[in-house]
Structures are given as C-alpha cells and as structure tokens.
C-alpha atoms as a PDB file:
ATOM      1  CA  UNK A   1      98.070  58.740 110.264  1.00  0.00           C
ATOM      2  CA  UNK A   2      97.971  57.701 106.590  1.00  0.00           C
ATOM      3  CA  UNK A   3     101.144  55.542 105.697  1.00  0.00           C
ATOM      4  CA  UNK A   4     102.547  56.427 101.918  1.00  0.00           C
ATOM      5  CA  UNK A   5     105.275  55.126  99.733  1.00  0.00           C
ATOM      6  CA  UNK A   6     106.648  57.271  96.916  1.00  0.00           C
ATOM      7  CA  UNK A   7     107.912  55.875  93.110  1.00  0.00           C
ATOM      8  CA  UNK A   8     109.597  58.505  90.983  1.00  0.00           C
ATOM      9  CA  UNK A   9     112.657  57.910  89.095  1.00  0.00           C
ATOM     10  CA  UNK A  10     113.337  61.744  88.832  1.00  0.00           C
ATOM     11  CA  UNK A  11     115.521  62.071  92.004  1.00  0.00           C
ATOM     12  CA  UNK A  12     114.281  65.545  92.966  1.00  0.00           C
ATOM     13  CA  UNK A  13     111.008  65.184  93.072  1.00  0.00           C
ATOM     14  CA  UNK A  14     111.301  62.085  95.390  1.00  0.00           C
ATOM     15  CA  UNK A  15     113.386  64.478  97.866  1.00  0.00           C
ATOM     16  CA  UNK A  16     110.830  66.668  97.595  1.00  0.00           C
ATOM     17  CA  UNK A  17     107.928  64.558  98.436  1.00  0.00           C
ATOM     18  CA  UNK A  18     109.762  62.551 101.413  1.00  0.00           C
ATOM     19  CA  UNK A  19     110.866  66.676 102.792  1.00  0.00           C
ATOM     20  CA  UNK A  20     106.936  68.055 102.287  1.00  0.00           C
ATOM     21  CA  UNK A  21     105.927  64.641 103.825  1.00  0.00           C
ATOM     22  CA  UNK A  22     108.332  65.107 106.787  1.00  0.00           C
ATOM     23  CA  UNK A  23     106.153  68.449 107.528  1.00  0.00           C
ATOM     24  CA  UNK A  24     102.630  66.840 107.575  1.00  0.00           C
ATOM     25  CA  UNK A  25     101.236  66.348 110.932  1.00  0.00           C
ATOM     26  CA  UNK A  26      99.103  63.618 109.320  1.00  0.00           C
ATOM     27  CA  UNK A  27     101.810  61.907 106.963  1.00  0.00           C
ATOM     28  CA  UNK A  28     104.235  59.056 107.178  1.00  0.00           C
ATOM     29  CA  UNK A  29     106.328  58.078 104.348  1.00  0.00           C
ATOM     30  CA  UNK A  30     107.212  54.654 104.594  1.00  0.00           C
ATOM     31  CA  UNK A  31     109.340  54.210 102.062  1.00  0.00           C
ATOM     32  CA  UNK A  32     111.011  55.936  99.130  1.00  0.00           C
ATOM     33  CA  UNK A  33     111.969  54.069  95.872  1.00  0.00           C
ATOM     34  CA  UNK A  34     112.836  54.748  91.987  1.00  0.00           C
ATOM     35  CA  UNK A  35     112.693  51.329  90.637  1.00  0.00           C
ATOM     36  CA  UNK A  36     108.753  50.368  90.705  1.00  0.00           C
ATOM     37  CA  UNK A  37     109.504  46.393  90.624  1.00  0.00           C
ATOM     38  CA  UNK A  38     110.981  47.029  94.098  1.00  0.00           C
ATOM     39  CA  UNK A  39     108.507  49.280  95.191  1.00  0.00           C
ATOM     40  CA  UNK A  40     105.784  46.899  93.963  1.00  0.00           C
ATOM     41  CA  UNK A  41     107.255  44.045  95.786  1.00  0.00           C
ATOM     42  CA  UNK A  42     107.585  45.684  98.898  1.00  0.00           C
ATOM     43  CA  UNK A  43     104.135  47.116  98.898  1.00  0.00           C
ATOM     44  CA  UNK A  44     102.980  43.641  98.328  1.00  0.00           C
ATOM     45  CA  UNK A  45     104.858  43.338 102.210  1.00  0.00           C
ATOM     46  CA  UNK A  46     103.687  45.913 103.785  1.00  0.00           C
ATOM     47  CA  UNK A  47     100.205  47.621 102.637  1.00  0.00           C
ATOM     48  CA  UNK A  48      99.602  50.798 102.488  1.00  0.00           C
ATOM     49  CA  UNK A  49      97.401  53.435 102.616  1.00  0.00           C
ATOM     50  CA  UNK A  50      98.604  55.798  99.923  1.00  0.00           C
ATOM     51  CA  UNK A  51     101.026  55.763  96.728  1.00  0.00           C
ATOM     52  CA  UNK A  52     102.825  59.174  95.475  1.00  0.00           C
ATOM     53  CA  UNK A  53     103.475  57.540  91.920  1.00  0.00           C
ATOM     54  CA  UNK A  54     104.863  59.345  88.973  1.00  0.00           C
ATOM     55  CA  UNK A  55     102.935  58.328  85.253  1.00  0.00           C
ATOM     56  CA  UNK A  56     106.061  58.104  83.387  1.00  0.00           C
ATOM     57  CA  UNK A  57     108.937  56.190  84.264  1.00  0.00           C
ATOM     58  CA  UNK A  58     111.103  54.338  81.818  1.00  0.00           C
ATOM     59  CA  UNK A  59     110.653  50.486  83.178  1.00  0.00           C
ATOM     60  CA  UNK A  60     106.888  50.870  84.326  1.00  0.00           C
ATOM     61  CA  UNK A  61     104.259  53.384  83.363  1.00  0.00           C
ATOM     62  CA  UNK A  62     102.436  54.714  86.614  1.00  0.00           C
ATOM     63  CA  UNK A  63      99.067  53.340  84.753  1.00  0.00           C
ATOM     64  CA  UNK A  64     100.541  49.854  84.794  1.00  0.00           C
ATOM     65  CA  UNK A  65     101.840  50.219  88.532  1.00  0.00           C
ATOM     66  CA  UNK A  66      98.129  52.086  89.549  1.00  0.00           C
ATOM     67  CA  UNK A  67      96.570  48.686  88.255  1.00  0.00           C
ATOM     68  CA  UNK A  68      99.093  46.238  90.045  1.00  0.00           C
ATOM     69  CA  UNK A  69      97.966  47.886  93.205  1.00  0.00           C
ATOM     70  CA  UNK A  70      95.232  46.865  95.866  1.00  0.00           C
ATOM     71  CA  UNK A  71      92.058  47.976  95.488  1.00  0.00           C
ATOM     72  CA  UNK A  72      91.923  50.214  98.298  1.00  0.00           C
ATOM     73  CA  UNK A  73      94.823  52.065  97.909  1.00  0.00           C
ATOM     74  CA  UNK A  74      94.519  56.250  96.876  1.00  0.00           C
ATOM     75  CA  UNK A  75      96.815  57.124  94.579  1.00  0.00           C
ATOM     76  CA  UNK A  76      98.533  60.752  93.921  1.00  0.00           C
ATOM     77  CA  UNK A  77     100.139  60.851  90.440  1.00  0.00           C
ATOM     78  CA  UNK A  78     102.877  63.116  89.532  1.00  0.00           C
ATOM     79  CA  UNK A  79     104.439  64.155  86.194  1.00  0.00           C
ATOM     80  CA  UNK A  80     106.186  66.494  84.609  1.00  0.00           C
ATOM     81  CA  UNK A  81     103.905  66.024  81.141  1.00  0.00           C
ATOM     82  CA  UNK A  82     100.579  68.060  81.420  1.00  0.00           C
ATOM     83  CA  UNK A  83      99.473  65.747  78.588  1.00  0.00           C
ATOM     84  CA  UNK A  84      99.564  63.154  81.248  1.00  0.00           C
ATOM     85  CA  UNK A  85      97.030  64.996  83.586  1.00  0.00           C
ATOM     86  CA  UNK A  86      94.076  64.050  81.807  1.00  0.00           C
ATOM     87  CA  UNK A  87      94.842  60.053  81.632  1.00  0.00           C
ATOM     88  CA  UNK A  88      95.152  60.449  85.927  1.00  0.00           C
ATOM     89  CA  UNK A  89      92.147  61.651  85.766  1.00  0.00           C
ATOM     90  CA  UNK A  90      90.464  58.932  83.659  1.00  0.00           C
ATOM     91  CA  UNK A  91      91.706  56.521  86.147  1.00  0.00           C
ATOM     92  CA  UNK A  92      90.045  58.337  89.269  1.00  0.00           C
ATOM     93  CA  UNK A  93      92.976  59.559  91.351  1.00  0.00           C
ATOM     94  CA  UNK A  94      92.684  60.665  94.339  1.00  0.00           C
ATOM     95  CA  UNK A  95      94.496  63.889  92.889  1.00  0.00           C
ATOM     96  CA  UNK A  96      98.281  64.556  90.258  1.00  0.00           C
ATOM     97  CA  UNK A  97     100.621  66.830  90.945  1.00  0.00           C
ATOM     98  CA  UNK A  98     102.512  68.437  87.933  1.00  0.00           C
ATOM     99  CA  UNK A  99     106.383  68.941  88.764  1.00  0.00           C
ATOM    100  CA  UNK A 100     107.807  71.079  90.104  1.00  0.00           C
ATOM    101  CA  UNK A 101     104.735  71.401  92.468  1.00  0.00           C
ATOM    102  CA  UNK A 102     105.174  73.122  95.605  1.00  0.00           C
ATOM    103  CA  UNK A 103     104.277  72.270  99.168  1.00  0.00           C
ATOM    104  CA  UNK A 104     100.789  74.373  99.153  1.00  0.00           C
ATOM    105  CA  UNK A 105      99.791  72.190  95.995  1.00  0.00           C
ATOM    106  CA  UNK A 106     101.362  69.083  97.599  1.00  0.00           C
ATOM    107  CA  UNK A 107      98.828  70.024 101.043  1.00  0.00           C
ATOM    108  CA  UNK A 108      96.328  70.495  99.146  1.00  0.00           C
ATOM    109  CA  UNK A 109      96.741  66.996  96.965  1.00  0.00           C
ATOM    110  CA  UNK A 110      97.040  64.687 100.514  1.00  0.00           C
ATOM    111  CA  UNK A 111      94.486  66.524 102.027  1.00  0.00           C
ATOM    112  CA  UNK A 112      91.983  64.876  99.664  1.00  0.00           C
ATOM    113  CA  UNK A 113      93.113  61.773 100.306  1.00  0.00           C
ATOM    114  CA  UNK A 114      92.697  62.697 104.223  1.00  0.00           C
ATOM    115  CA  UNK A 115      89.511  63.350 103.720  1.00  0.00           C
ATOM    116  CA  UNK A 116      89.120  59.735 101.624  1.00  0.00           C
ATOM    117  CA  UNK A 117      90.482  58.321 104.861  1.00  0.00           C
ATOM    118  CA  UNK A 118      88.578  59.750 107.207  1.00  0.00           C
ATOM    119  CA  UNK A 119      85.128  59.047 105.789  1.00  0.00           C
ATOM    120  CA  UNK A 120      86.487  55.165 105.074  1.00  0.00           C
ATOM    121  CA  UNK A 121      89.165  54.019 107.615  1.00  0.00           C
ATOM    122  CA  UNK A 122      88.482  53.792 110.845  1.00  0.00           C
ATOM    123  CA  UNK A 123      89.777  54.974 113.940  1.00  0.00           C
ATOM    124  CA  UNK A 124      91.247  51.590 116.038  1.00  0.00           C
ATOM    125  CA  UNK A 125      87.655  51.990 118.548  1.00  0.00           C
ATOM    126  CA  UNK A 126      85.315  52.962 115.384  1.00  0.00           C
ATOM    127  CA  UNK A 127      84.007  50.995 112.716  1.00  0.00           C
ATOM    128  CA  UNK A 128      84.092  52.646 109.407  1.00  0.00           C
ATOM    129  CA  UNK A 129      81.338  53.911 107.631  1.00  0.00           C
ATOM    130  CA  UNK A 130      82.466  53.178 103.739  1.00  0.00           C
ATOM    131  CA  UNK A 131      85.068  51.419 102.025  1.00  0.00           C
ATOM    132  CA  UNK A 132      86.976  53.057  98.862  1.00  0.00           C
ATOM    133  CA  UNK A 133      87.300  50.986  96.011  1.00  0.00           C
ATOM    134  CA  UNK A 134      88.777  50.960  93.070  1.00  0.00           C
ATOM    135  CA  UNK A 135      86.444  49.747  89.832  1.00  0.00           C
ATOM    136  CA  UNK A 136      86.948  50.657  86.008  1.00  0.00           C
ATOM    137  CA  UNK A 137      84.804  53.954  86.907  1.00  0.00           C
ATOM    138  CA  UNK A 138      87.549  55.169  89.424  1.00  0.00           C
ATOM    139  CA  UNK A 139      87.665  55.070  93.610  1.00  0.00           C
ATOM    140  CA  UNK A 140      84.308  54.639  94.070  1.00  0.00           C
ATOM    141  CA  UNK A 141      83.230  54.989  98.049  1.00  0.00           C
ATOM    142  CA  UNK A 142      80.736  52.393  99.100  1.00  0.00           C
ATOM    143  CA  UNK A 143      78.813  52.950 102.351  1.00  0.00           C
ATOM    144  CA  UNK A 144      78.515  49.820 104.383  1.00  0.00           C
ATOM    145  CA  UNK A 145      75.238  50.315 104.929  1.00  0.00           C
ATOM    146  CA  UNK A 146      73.695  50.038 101.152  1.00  0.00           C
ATOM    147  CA  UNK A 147      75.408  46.405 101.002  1.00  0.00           C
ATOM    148  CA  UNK A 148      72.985  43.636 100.065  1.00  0.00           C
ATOM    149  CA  UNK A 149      75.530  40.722  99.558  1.00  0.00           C
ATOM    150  CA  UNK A 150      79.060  39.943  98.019  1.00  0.00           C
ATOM    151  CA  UNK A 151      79.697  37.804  95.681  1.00  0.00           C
ATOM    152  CA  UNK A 152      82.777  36.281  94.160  1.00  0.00           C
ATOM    153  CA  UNK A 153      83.200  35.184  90.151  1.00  0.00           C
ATOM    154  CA  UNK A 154      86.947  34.134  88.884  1.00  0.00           C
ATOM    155  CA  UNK A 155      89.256  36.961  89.945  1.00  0.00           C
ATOM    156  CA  UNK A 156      86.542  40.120  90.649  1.00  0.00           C
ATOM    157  CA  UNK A 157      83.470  40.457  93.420  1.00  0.00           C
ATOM    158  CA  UNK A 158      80.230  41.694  92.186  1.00  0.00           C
ATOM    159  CA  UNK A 159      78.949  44.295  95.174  1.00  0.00           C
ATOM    160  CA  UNK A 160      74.804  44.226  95.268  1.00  0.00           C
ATOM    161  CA  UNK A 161      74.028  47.278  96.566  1.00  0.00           C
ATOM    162  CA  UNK A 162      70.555  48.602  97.615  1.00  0.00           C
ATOM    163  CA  UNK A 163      69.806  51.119  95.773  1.00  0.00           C
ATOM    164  CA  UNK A 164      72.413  51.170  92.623  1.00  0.00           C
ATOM    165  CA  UNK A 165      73.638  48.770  90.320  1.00  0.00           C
ATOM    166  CA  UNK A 166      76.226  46.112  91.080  1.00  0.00           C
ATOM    167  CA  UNK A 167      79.262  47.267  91.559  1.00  0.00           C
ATOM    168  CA  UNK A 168      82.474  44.826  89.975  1.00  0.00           C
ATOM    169  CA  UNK A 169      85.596  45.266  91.619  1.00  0.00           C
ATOM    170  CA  UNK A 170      89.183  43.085  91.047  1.00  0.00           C
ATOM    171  CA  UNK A 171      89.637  41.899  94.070  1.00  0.00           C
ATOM    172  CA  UNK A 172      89.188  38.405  96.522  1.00  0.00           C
ATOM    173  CA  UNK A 173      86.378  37.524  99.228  1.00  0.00           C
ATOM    174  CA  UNK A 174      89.694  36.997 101.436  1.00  0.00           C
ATOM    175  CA  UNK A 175      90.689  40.307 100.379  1.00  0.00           C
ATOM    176  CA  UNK A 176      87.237  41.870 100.605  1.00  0.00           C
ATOM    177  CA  UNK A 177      86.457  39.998 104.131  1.00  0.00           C
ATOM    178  CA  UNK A 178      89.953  41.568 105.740  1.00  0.00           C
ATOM    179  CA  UNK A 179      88.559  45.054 105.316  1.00  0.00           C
ATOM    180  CA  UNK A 180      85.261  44.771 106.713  1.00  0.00           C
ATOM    181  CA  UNK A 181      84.160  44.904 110.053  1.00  0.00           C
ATOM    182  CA  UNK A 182      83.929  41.552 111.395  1.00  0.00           C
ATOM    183  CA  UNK A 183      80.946  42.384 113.893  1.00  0.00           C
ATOM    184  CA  UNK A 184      78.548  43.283 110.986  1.00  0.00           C
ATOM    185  CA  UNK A 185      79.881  40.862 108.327  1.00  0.00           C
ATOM    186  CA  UNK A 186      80.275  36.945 107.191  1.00  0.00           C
ATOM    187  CA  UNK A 187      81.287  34.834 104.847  1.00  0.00           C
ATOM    188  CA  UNK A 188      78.386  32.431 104.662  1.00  0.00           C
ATOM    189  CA  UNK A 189      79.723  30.139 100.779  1.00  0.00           C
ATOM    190  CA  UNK A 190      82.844  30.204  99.274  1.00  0.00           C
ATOM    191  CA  UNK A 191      81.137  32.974  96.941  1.00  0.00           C
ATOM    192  CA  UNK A 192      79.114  34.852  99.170  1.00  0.00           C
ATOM    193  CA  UNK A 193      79.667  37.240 102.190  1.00  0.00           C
ATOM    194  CA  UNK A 194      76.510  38.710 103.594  1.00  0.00           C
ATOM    195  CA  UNK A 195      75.773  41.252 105.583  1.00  0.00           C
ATOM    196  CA  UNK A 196      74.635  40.329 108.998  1.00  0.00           C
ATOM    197  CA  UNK A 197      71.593  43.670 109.308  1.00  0.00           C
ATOM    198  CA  UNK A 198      70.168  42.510 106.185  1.00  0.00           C
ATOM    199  CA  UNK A 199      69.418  39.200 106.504  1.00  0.00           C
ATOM    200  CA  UNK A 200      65.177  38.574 106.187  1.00  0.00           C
ATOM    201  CA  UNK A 201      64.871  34.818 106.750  1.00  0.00           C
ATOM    202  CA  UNK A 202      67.076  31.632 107.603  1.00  0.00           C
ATOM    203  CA  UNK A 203      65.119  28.230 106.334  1.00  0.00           C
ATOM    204  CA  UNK A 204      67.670  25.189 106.964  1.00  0.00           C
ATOM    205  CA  UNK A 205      70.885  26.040 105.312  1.00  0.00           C
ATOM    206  CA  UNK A 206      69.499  29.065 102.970  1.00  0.00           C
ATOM    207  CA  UNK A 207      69.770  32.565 103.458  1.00  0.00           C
ATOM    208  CA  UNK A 208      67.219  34.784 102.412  1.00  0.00           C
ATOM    209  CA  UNK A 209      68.910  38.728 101.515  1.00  0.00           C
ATOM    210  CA  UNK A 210      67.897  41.436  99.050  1.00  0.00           C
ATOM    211  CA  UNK A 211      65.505  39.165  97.521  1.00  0.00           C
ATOM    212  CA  UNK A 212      67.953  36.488  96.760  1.00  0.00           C
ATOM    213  CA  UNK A 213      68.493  32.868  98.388  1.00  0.00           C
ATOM    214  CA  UNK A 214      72.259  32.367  99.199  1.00  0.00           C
ATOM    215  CA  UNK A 215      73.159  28.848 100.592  1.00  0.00           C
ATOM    216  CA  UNK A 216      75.359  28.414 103.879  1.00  0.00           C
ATOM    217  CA  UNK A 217      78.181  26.056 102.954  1.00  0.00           C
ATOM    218  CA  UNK A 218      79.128  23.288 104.770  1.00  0.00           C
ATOM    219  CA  UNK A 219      82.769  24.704 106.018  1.00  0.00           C
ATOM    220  CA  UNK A 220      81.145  28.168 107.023  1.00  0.00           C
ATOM    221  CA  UNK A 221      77.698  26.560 109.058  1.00  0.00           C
ATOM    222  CA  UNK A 222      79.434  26.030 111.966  1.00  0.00           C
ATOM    223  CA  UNK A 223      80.461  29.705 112.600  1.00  0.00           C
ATOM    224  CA  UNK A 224      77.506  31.139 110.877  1.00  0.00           C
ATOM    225  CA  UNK A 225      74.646  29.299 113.239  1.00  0.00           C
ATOM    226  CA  UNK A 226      76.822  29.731 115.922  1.00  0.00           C
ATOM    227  CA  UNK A 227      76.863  33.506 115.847  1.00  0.00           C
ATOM    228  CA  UNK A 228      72.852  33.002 115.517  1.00  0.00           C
ATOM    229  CA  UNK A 229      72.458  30.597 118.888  1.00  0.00           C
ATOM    230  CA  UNK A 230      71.609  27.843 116.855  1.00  0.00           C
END
C-alpha cells in the first residue's frame, strides 16, 4: 500500500485526486491539504511514501516544497501550465500530470511510482533490494548491494558505490541508517556506516572496505565487535 498526501490549492483537482485515489486498490491518501506550510508540517509527522504536489501555488512553488521533502519520497507534480512540464522533469519526478487529467492518466502516473516501490520498499518479511534517492541528478535507485561505505560531511552523505562514482545525497546517517536493513548494515564512526558483506579485514579498531581504512569509534565498538563475537 503506498501512503500519499496531496497539495493543490485549485480545489478541483484535489477532489479529483482524493476520488481517483479512493479507486486504487494500491492507494491510500492520507491526507488532503491546500496550504503547503500545513502540509509540510504534517508530513514532517507522519512520513510518507508519495506527494501529489501541484508546481504552482501562490505561497510555495511545488519546486520549493519538492526540495523541503525527504529524500525518499516520489513525487507526482501537477499543473495546469505545460510550460511547467519540462522544469518536473528536470527535477526527476516520478511522473506530472497536466490538469484536467483523467483517471487513465492519473493510473498510469501512480503506477510508476508502484513500480518505484516495489523494486525499493520492502514487504514487512523482505528486505529490500534498492533504496530511491533523491540527488541533484533526480531519484536515483541505488541497489544495496553496490554499497562500499557511507559517509557523512555537514548536512549531505557521500554514497561509495562499487562500480560508479560517489553518489551525494542531502540527507543524515540517522536518516540514512533508519532506511536500511539493520541485519546487513552499521554505523561503525559518527561519519561512517558500512556495509556488513563488504568488509575485507578488521586490525584493532580499523576497518578495512573498498580499499579504504574506516576507524570504529569509541561509542559504536561495543555493538560493532559484539555483532562479530569479539
């Protein structure tokens, strides 16, 4: 079931996307709203999976709102403006819907981000294979299994991945560590989460992954050699 919140200020097309939501099996609209502050700060609340989020509104642009958001959360823009087609696009939306849009083009629209969730959420007795993030190129899915190390600097993560460059994303090790699985996954430093498949060599308190050391520190060692037998 993906959980969604809509933010329009144009009246009708909020009824319409909280009826067509009503009659998707796979759909549940949270909440509906036309003021984005109070949208913003109740998503802060209670996360969700998608946002149905129209690009121009007169107190907040969608652009401004699509930034605010979590990194993992899919986005479907709507607007009446085809001019404003294009920008959705440069920000990597999971798909826009130009109004008035009708319930085929609406289907079609959150069945992308279905298929988003299905290849990156997992079922509650799965672990999932990917996460979707969100970094200046767009949603960008990264498969859990090309992770070398994470690693925090200031207010972003650098990913190390195995076989592309880094990838930045704004975002928290706190953040980061809540969405991965917590059987294949530490936090080993206050800047560093490692994956537990790719470590090559433990020597004392240093960590030896993707051809980089990365020290254990002192708050984490307890948990980290513990999980090891040590």
């Amino acid at each position: 079931m993906i959980r969604a919140v809509a933010i329009d200020d144009d009246a009708p097309a909020l009824r319409a996307i909280t009826r067509f939501c009503t009659e998707v099996p796979y759909l549940r609209l949270e909440r509906a709203f036309q003021k984005p502050a109070e949208a913003l700060k109740w998503i802060g609340e209670h996360p969700v999976d998608l946002v149905f989020m129209d690009m121009h509104m007169p107190s907040r642009t969608g652009i401004d709102l699509y930034k605010a958001l979590s990194p993992g959360t899919l986005v479907i823009f709507t607007t009446t403006y085809s001019d404003y087609v294009v920008e959705g696009f440069s920000f990597s939306a999971v798909d826009y819907l130009q109004k008035p849009f009708t319930f085929d083009r609406f289907v079609q629209a959150t069945a992308k981000a279905r298929e988003y969730m299905a290849v990156c959420v997992p079922r509650e007795d799965a672990t999932p294979e990917a996460l979707v993030l969100r970094a200046d190129s767009g949603q960008v899915p990264v498969p859990l299994s090309e992770i070398l190390f994470i690693e925090e600097s200031d207010d972003y993560v650098r990913i190390h991945l195995s076989a592309k460059k880094p990838l930045v994303v704004r975002a928290t090790l706190k953040r980061m560590m809540s969405r991965l699985p917590p059987q294949g996954f530490l936090r080993v430093h206050r800047s560093f989460i490692v994956p537990l498949a790719r470590i090559e060599k433990v020597r004392d308190n240093v960590i030896s992954v993707g051809g980089r050391e990365i020290p254990v520190g002192a708050p984490y060692e307890r948990a980290f050699f513990e999980h090891f037998g040590h």
